[in-house]
Protein backbone atom coordinates (compact mmCIF):
# COMPACT_ATOMS: atom_id res chain seq x y z
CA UNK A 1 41.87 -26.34 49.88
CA UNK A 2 43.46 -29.95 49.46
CA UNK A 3 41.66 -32.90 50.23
CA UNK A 4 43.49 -35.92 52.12
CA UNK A 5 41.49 -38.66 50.83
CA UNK A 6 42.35 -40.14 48.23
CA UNK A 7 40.54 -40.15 44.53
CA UNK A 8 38.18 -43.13 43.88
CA UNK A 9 40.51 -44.31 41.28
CA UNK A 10 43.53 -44.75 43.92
CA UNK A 11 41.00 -46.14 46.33
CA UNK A 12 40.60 -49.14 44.89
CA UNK A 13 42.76 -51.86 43.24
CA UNK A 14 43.21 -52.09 39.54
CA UNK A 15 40.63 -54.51 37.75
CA UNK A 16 43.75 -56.57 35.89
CA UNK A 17 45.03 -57.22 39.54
CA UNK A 18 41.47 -58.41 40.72
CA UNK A 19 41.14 -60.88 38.06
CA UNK A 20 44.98 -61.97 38.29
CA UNK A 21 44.19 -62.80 42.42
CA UNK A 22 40.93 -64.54 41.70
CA UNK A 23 42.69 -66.41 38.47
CA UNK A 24 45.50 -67.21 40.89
CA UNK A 25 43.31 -68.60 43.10
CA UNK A 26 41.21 -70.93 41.57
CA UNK A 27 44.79 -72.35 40.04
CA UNK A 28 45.48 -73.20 43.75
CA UNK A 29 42.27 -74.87 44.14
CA UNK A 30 42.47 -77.08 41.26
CA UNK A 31 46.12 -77.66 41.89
CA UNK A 32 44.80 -79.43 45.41
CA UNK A 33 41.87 -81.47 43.91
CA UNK A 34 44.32 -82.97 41.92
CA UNK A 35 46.95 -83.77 44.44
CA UNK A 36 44.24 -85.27 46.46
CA UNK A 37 42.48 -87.07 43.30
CA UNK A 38 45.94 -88.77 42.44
CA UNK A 39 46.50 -89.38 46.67
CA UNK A 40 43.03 -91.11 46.51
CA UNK A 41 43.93 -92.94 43.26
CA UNK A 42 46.84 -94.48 44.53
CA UNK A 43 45.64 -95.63 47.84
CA UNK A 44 43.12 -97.43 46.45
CA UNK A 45 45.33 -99.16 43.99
CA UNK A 46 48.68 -99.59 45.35
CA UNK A 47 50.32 -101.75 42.79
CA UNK A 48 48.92 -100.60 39.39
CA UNK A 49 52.59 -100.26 38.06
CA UNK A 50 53.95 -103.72 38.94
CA UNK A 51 52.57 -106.03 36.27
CA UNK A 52 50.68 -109.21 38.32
CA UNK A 53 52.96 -112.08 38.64
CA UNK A 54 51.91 -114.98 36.62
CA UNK A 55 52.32 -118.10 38.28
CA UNK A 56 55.66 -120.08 38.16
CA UNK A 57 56.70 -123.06 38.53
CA UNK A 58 60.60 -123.32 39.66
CA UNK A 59 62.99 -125.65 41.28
CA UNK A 60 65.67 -124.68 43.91
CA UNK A 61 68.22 -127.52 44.39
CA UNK A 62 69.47 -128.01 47.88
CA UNK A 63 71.87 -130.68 48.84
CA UNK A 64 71.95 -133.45 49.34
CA UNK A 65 69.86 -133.71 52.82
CA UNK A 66 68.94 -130.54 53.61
CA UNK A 67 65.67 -129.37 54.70
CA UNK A 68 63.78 -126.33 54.93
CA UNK A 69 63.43 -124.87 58.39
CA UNK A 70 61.67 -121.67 58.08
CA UNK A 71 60.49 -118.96 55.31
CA UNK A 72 60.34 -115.13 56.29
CA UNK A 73 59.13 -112.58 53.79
CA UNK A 74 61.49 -109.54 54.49
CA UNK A 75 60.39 -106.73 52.02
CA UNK A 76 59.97 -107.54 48.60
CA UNK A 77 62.00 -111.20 49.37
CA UNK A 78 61.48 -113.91 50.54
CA UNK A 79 64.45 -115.82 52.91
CA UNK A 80 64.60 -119.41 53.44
CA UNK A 81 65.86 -120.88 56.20
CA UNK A 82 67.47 -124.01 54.92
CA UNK A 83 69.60 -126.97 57.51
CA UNK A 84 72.06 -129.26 55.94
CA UNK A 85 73.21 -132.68 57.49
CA UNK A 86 76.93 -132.13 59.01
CA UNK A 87 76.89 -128.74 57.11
CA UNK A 88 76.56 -125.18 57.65
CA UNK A 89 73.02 -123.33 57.66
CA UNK A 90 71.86 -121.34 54.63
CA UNK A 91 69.65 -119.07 53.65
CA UNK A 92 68.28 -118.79 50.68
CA UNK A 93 67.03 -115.25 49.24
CA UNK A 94 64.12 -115.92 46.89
CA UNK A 95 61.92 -113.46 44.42
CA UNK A 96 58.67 -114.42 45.32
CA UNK A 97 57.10 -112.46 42.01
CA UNK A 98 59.05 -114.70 40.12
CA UNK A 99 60.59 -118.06 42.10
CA UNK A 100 64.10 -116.83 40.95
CA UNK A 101 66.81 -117.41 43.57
CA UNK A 102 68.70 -114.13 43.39
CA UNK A 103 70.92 -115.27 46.23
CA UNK A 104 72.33 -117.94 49.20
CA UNK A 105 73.84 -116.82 52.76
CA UNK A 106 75.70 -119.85 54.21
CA UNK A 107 76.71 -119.72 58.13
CA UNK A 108 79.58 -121.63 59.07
CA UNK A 109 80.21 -122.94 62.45
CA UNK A 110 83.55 -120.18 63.05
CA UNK A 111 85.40 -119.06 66.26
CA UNK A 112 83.29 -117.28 68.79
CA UNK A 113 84.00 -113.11 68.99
């Protein structure tokens, strides 16, 4: 007479595959407390990789007289808004880390589209 259950042996899974699951799953776990760890980290210190600006001391020349109208930050610059007597509007693109004037933007008076 046969038996249809199965022997213990088959019953159950091997030991090597217990530990390999449980192994497997405490890589998982660790794997998250360190994703969250280094989240947390860099929330709470934003900038750690960007060396502080030290301060500067720099000198834009505008012409002859112009003035400054406005300054907008936009991103990581800084745009200023700059009017010149009889002469077209500029704006200036500034590094505010550093004072360096990376660029200008003039706006000449031009024919209407």
């Amino acid at each position: 007479m046969e038996s249809s259950l199965a022997s213990p042996a088959q019953a159950y899974a091997p030991l090597w595959l217990k530990v390999l699951v449980i192994v497997m799953g405490l890589l998982i776990i660790a794997g998250f407390i360190v994703i969250a760890a280094e989240i947390a980290r860099r929330m709470s210190s934003p900038n750690t990789g960007r060396s502080p600006a030290a301060s500067f001391s720099e000198r834009i020349a505008l012409p002859a007289g112009a003035r400054v109208v406005s300054m907008t930050a936009a991103g990581d610059r800084l745009l200023v808004h700059v009017e010149t007597q009889g002469g077209p509007t500029a704006a200036y693109v500034v590094d505010p880390r550093t004072g360096t004037l990376l660029g200008t933007i003039e706006f000449t008076p031009g024919i209407a589209r």
